[in-house]
PDB file of N, CA and C in Angstrom:
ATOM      1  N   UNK A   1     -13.107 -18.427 -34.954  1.00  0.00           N
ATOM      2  CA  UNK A   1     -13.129 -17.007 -34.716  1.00  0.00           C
ATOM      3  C   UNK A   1     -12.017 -16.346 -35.521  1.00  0.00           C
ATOM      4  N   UNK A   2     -12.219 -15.546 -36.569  1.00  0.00           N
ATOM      5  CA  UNK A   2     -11.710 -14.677 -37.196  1.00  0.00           C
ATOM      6  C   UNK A   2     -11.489 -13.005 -36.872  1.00  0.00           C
ATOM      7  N   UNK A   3     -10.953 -12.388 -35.855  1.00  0.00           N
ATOM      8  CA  UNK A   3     -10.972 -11.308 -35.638  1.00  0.00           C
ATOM      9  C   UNK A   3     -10.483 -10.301 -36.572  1.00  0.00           C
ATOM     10  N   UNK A   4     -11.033  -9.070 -37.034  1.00  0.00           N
ATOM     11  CA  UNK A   4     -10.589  -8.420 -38.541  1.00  0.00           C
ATOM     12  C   UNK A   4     -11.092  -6.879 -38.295  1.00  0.00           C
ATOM     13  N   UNK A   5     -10.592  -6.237 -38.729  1.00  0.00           N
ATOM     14  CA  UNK A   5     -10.058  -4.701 -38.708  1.00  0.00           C
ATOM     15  C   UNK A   5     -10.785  -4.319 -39.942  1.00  0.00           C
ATOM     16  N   UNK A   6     -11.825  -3.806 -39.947  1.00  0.00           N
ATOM     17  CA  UNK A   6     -13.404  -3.831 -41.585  1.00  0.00           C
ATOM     18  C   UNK A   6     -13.299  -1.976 -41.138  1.00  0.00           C
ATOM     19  N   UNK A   7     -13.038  -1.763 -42.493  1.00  0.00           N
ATOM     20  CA  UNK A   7     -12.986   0.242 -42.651  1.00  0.00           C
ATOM     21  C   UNK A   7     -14.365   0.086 -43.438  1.00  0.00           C
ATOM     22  N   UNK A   8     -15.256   1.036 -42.971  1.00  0.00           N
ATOM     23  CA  UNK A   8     -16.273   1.181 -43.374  1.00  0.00           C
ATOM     24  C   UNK A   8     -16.491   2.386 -44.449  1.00  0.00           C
ATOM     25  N   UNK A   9     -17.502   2.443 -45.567  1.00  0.00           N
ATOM     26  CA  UNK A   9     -16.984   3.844 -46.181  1.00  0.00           C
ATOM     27  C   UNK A   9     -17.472   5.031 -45.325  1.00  0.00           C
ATOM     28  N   UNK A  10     -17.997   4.817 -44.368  1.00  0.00           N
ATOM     29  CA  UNK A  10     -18.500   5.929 -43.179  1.00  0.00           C
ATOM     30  C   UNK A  10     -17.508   6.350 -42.956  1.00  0.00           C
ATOM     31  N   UNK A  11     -16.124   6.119 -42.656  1.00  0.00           N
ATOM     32  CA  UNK A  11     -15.357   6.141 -41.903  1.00  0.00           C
ATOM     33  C   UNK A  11     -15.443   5.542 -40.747  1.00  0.00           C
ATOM     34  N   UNK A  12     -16.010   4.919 -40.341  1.00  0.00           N
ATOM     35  CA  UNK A  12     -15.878   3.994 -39.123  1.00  0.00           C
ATOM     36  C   UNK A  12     -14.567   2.488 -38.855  1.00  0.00           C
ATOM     37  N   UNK A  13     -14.503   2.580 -38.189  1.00  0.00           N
ATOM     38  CA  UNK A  13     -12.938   1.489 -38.061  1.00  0.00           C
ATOM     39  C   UNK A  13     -13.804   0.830 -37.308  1.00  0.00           C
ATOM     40  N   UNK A  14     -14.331  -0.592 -37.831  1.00  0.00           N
ATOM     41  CA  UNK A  14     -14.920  -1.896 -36.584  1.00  0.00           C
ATOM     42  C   UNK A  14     -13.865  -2.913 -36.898  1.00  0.00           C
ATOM     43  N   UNK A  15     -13.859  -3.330 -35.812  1.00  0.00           N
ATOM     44  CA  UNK A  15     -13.098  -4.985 -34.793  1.00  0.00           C
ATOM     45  C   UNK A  15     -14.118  -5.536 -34.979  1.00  0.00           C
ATOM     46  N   UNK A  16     -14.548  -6.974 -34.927  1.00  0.00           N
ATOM     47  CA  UNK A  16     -15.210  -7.292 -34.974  1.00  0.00           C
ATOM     48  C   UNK A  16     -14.797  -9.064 -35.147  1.00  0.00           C
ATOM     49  N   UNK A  17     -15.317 -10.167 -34.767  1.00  0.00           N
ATOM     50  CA  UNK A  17     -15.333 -11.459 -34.906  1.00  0.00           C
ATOM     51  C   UNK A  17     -16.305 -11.445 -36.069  1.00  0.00           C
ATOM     52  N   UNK A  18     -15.573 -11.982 -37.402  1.00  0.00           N
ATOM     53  CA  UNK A  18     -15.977 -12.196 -39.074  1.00  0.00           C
ATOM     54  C   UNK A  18     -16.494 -13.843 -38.914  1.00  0.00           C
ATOM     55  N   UNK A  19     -17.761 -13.760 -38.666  1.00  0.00           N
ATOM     56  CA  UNK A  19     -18.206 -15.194 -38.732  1.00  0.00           C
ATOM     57  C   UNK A  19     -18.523 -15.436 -40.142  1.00  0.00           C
ATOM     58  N   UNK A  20     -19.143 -14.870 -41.105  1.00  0.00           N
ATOM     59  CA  UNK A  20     -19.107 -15.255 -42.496  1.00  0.00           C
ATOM     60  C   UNK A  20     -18.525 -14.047 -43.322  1.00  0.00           C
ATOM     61  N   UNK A  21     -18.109 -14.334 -44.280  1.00  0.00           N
ATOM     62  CA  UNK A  21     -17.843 -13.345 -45.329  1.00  0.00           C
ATOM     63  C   UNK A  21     -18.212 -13.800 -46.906  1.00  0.00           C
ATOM     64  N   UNK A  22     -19.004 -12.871 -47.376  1.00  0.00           N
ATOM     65  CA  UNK A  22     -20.188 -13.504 -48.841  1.00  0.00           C
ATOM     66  C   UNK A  22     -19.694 -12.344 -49.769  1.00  0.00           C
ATOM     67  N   UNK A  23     -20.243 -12.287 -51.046  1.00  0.00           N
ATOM     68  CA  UNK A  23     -20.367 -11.285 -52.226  1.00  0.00           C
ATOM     69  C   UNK A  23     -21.218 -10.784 -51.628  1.00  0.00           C
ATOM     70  N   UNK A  24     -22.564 -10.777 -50.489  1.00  0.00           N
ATOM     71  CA  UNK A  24     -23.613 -10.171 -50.454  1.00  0.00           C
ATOM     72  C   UNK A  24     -22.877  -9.153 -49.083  1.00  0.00           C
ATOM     73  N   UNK A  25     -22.278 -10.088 -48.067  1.00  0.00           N
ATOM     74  CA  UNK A  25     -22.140  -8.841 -46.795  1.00  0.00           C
ATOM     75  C   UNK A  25     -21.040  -9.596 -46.246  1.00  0.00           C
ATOM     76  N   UNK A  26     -20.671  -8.917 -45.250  1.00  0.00           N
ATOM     77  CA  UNK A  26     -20.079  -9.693 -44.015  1.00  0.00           C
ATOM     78  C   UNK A  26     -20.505  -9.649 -42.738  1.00  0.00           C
ATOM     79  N   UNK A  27     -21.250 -10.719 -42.478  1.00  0.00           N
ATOM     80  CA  UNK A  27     -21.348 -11.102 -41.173  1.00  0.00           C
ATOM     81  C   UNK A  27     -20.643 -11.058 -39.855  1.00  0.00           C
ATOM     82  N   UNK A  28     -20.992 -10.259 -38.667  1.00  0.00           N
ATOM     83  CA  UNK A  28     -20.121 -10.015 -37.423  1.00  0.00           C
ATOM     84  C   UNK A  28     -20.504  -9.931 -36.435  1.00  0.00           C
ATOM     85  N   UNK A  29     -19.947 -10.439 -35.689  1.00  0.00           N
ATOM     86  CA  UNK A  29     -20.076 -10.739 -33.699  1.00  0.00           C
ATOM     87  C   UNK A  29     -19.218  -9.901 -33.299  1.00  0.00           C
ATOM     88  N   UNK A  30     -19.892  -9.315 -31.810  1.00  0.00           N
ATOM     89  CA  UNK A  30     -19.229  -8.680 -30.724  1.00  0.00           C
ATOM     90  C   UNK A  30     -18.243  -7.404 -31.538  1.00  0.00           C
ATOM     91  N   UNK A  31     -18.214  -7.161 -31.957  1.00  0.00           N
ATOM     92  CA  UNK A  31     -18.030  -5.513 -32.732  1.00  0.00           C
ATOM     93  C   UNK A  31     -17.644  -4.143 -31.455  1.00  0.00           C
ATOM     94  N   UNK A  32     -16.609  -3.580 -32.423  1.00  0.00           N
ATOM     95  CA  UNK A  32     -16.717  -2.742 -31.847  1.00  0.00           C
ATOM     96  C   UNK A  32     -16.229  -1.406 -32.920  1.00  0.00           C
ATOM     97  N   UNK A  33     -16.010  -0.405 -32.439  1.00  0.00           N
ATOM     98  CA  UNK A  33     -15.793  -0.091 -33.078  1.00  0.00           C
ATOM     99  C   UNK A  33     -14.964   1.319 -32.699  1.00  0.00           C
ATOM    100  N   UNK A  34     -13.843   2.394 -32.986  1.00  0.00           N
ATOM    101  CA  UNK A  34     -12.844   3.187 -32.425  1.00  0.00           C
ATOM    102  C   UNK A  34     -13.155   4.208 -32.242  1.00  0.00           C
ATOM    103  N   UNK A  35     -13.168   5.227 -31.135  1.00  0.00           N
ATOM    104  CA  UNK A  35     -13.270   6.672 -30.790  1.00  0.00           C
ATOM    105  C   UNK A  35     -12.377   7.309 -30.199  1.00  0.00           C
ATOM    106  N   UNK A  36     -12.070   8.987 -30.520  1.00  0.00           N
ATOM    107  CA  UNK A  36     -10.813   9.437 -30.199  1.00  0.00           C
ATOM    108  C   UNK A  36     -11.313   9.446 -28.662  1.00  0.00           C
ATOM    109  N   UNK A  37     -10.547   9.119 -27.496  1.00  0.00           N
ATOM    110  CA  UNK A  37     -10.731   9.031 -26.196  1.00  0.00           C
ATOM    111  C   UNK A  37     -10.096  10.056 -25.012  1.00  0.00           C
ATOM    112  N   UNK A  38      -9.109  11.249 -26.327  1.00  0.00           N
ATOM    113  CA  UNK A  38      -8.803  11.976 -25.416  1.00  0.00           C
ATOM    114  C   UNK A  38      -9.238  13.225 -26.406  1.00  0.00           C
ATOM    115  N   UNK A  39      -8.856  14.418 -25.966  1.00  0.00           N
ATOM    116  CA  UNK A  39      -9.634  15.839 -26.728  1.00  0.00           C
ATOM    117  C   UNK A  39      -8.357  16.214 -27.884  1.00  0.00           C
ATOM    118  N   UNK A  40      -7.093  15.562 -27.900  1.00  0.00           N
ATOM    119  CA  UNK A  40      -6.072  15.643 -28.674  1.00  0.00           C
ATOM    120  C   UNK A  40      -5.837  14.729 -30.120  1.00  0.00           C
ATOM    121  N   UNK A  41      -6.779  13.643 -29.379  1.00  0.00           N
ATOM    122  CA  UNK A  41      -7.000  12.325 -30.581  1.00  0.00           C
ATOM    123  C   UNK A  41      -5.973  11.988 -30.551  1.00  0.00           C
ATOM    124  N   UNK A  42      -5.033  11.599 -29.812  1.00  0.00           N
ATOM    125  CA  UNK A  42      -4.037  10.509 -29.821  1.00  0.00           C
ATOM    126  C   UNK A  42      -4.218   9.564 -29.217  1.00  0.00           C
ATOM    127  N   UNK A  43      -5.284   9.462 -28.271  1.00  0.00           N
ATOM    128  CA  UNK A  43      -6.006   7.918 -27.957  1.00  0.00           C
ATOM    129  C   UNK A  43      -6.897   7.131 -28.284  1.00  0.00           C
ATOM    130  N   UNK A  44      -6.881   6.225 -28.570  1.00  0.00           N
ATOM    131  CA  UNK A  44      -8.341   5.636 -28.970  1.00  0.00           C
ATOM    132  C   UNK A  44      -9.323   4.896 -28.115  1.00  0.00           C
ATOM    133  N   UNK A  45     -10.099   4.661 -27.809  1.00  0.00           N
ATOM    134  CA  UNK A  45     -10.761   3.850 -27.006  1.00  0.00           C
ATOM    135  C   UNK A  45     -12.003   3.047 -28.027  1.00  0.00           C
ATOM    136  N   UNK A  46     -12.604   1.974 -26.893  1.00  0.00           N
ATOM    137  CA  UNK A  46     -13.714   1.259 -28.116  1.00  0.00           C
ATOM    138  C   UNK A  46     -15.150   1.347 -27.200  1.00  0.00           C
ATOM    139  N   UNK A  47     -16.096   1.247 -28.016  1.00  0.00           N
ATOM    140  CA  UNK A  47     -17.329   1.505 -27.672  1.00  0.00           C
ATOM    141  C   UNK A  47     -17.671   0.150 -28.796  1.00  0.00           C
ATOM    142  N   UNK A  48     -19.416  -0.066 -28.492  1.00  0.00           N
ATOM    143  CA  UNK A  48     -20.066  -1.552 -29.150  1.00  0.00           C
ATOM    144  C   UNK A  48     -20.511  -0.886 -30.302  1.00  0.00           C
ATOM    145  N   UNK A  49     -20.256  -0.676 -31.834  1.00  0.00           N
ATOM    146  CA  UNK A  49     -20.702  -0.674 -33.037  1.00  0.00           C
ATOM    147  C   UNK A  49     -22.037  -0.398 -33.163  1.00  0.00           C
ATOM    148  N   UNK A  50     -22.710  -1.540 -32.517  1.00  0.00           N
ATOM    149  CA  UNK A  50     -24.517  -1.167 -32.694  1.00  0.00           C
ATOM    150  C   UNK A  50     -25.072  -0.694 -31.310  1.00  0.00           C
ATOM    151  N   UNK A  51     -24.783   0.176 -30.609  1.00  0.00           N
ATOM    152  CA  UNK A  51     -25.685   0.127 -29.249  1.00  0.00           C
ATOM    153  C   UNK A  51     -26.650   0.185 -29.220  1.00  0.00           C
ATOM    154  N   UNK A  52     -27.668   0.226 -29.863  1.00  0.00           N
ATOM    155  CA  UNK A  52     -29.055  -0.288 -29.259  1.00  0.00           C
ATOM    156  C   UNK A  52     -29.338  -1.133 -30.249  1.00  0.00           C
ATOM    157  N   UNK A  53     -28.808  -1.923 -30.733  1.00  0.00           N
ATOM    158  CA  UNK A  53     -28.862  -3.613 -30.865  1.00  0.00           C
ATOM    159  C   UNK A  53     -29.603  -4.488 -30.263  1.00  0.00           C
ATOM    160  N   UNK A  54     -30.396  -5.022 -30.374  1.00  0.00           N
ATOM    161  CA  UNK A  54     -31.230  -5.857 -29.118  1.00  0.00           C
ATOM    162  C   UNK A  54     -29.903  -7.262 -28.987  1.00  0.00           C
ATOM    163  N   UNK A  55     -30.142  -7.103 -27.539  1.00  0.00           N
ATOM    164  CA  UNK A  55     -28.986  -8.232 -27.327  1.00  0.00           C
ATOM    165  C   UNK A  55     -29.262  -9.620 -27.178  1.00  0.00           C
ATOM    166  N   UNK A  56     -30.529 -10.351 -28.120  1.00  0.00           N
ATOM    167  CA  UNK A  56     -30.740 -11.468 -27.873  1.00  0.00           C
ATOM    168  C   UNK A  56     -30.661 -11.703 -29.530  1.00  0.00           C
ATOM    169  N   UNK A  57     -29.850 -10.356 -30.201  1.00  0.00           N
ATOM    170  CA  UNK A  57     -29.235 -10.868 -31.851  1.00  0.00           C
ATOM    171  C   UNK A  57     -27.866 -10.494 -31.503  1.00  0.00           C
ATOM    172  N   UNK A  58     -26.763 -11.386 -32.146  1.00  0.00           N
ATOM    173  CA  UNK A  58     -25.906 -11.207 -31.315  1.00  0.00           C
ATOM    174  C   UNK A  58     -24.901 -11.062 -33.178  1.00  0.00           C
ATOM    175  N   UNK A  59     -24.907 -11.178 -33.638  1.00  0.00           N
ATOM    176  CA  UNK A  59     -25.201 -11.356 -35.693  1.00  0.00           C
ATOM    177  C   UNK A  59     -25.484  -9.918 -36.086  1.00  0.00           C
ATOM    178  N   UNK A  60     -24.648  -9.066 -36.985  1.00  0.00           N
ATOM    179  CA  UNK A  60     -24.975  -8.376 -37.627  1.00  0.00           C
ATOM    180  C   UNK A  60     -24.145  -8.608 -38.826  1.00  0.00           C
ATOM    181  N   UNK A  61     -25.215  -8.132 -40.196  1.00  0.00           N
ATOM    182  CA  UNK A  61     -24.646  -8.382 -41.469  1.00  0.00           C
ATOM    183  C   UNK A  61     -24.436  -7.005 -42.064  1.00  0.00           C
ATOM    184  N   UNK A  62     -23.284  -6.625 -42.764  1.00  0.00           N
ATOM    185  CA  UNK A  62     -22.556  -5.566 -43.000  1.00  0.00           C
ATOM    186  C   UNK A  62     -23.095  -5.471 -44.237  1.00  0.00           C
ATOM    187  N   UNK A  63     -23.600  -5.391 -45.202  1.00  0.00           N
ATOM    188  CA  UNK A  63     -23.543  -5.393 -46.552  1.00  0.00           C
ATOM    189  C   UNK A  63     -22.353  -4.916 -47.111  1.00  0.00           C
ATOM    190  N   UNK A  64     -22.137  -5.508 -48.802  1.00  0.00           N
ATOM    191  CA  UNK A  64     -20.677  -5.616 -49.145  1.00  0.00           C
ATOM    192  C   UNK A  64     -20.743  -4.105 -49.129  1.00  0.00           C
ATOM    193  N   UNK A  65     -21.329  -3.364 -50.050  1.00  0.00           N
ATOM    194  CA  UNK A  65     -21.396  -1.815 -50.819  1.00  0.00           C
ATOM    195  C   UNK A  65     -20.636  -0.918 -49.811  1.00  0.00           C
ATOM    196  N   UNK A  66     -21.092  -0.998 -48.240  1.00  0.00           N
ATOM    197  CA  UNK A  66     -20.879  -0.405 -47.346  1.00  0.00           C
ATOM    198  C   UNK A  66     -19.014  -0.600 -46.797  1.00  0.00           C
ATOM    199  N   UNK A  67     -18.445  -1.715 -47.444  1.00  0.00           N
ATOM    200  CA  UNK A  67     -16.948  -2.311 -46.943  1.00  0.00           C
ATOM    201  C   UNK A  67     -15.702  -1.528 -47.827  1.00  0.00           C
ATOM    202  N   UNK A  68     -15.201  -0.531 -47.511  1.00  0.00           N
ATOM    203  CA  UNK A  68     -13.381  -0.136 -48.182  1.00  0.00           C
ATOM    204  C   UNK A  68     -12.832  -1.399 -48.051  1.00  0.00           C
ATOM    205  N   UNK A  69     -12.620  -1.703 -46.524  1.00  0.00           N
ATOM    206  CA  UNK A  69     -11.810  -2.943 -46.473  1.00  0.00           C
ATOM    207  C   UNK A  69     -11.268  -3.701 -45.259  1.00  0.00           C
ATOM    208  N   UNK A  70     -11.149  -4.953 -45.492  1.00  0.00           N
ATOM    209  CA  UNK A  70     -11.270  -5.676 -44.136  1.00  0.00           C
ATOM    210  C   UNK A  70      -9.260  -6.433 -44.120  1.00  0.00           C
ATOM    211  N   UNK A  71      -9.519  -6.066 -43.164  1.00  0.00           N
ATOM    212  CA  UNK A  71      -7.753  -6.872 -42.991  1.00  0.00           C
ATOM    213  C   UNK A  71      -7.445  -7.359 -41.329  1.00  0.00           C
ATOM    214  N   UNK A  72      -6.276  -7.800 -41.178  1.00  0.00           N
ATOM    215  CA  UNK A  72      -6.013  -8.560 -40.126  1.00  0.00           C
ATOM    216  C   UNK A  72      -5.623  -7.314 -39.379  1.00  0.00           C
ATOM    217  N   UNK A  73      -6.310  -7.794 -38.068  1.00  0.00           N
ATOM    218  CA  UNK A  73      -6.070  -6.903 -37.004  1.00  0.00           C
ATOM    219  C   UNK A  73      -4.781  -6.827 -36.709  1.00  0.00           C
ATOM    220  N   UNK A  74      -3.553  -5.551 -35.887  1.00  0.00           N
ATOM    221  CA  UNK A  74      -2.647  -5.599 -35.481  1.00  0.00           C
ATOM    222  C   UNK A  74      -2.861  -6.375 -34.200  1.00  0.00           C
ATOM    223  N   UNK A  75      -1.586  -7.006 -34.114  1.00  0.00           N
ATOM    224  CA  UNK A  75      -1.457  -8.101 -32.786  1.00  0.00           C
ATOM    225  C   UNK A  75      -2.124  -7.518 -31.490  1.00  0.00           C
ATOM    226  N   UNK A  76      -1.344  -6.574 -31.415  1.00  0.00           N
ATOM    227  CA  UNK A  76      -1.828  -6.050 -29.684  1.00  0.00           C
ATOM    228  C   UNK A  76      -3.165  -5.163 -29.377  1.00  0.00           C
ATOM    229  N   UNK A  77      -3.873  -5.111 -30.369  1.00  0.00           N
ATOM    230  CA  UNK A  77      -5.231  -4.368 -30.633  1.00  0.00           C
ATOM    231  C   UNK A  77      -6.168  -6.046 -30.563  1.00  0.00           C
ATOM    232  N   UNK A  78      -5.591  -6.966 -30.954  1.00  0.00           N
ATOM    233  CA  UNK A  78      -6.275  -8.256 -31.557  1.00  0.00           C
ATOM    234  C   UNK A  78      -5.997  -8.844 -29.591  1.00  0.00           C
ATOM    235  N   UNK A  79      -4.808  -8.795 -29.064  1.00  0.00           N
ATOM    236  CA  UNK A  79      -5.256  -9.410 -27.605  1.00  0.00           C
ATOM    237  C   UNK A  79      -5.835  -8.392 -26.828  1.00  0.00           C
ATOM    238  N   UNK A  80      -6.050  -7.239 -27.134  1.00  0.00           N
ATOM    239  CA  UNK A  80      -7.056  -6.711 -26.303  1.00  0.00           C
ATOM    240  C   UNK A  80      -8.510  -6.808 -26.423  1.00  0.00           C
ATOM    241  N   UNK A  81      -8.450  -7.064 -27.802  1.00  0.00           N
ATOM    242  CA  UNK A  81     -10.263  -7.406 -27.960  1.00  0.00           C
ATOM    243  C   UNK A  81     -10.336  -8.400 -27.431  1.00  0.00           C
ATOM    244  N   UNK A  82      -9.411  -9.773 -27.832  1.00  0.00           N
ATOM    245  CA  UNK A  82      -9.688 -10.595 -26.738  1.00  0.00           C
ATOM    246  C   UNK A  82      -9.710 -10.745 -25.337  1.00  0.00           C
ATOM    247  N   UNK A  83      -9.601 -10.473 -24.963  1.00  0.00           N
ATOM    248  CA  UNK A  83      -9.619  -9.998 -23.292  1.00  0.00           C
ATOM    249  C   UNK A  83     -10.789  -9.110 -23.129  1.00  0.00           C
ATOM    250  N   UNK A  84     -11.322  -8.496 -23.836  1.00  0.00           N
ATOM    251  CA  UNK A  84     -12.378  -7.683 -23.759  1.00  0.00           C
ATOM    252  C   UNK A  84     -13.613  -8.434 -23.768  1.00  0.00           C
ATOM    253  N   UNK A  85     -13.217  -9.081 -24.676  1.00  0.00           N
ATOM    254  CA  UNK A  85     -14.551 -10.360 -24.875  1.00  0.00           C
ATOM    255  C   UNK A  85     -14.288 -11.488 -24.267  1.00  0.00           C
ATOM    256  N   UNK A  86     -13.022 -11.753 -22.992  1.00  0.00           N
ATOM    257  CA  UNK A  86     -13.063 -13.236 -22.436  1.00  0.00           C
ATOM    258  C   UNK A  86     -13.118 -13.987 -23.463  1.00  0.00           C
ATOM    259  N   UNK A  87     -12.071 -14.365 -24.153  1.00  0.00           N
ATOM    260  CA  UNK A  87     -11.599 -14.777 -25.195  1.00  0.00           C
ATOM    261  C   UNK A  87     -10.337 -15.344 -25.090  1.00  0.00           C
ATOM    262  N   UNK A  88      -9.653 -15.079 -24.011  1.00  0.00           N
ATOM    263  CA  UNK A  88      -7.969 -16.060 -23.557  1.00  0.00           C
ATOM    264  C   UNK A  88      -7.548 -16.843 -22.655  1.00  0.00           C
ATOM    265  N   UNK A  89      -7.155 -17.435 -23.235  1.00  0.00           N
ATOM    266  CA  UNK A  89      -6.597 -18.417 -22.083  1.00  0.00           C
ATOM    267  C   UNK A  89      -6.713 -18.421 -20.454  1.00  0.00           C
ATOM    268  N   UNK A  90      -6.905 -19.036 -19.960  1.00  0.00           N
ATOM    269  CA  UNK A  90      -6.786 -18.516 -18.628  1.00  0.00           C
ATOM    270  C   UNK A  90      -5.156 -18.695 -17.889  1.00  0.00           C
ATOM    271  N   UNK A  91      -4.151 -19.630 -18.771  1.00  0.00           N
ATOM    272  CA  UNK A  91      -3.286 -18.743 -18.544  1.00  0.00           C
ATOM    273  C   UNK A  91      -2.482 -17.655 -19.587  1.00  0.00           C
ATOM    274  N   UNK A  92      -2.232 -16.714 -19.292  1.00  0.00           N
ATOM    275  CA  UNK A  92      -1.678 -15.895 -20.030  1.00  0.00           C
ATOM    276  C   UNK A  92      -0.362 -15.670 -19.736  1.00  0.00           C
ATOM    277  N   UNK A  93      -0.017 -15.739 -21.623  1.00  0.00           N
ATOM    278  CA  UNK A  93       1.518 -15.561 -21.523  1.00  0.00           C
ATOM    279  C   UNK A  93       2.095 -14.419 -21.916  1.00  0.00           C
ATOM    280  N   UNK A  94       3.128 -13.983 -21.608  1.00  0.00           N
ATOM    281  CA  UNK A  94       3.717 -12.634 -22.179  1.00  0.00           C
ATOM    282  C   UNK A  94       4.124 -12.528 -23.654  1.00  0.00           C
ATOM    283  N   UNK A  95       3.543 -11.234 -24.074  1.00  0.00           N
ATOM    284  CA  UNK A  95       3.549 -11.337 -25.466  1.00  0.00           C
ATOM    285  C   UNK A  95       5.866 -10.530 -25.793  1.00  0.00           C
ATOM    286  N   UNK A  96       5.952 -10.115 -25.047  1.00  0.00           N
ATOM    287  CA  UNK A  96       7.155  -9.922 -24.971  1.00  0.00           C
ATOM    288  C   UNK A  96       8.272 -10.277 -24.253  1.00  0.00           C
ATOM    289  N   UNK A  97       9.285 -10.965 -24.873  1.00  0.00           N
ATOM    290  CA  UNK A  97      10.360 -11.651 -23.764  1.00  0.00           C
ATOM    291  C   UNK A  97      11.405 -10.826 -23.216  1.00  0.00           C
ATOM    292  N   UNK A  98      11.579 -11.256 -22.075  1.00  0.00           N
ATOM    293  CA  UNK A  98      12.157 -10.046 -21.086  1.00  0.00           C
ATOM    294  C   UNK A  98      13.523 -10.834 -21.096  1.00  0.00           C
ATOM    295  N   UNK A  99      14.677  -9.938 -20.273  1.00  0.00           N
ATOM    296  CA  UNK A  99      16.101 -10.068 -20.722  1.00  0.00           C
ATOM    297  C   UNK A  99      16.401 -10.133 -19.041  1.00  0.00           C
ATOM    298  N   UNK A 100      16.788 -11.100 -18.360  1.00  0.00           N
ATOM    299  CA  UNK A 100      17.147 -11.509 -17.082  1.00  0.00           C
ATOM    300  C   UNK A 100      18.978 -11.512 -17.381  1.00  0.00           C
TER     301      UNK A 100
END
């Protein structure tokens, strides 16, 4: 599982698990993709990329033409998708160390 941060030339920002990446497209699972979540746009929230997707394809292929650019997700955007998708550990550790 490759989780990756793909700018679309739509402007669309998808998350997404990069199961293949070709000269022809890039291939992706469980997607999502960013919306402003408050009326100020300083929040973001995520919604599913394809919603009416039939959910017994679980695979969508991006074509290249359509990609600005794909890069590594920021850390704490990257454990929330995981957790979103039941994707961690079952135990979880703190991503920040505290000062006793």
């Amino acid at each position: 599982m490759t989780v990756q941060y793909i700018r679309l030339i739509s402007g669309e920002n998808v998350v997404a698990d990069v199961v293949e990446d070709t000269a022809e497209g890039i291939t992706i699972r469980d997607s999502i993709t960013a919306v402003p979540a408050n009326a100020e746009g300083t929040q973001l929230g995520f919604v599913p990329f394809a919603p009416l997707q039939d959910p017994e394809e679980n695979e969508i292929l991006v074509p290249r033409q359509f990609v600005m650019f794909v890069v590594k997700l920021a850390p704490n955007l990257e454990e929330q998708y995981n957790k979103m998708f039941n994707r961690t550990s079952v135990i979880a550790a703190p991503t920040k160390k505290l000062i006793l």
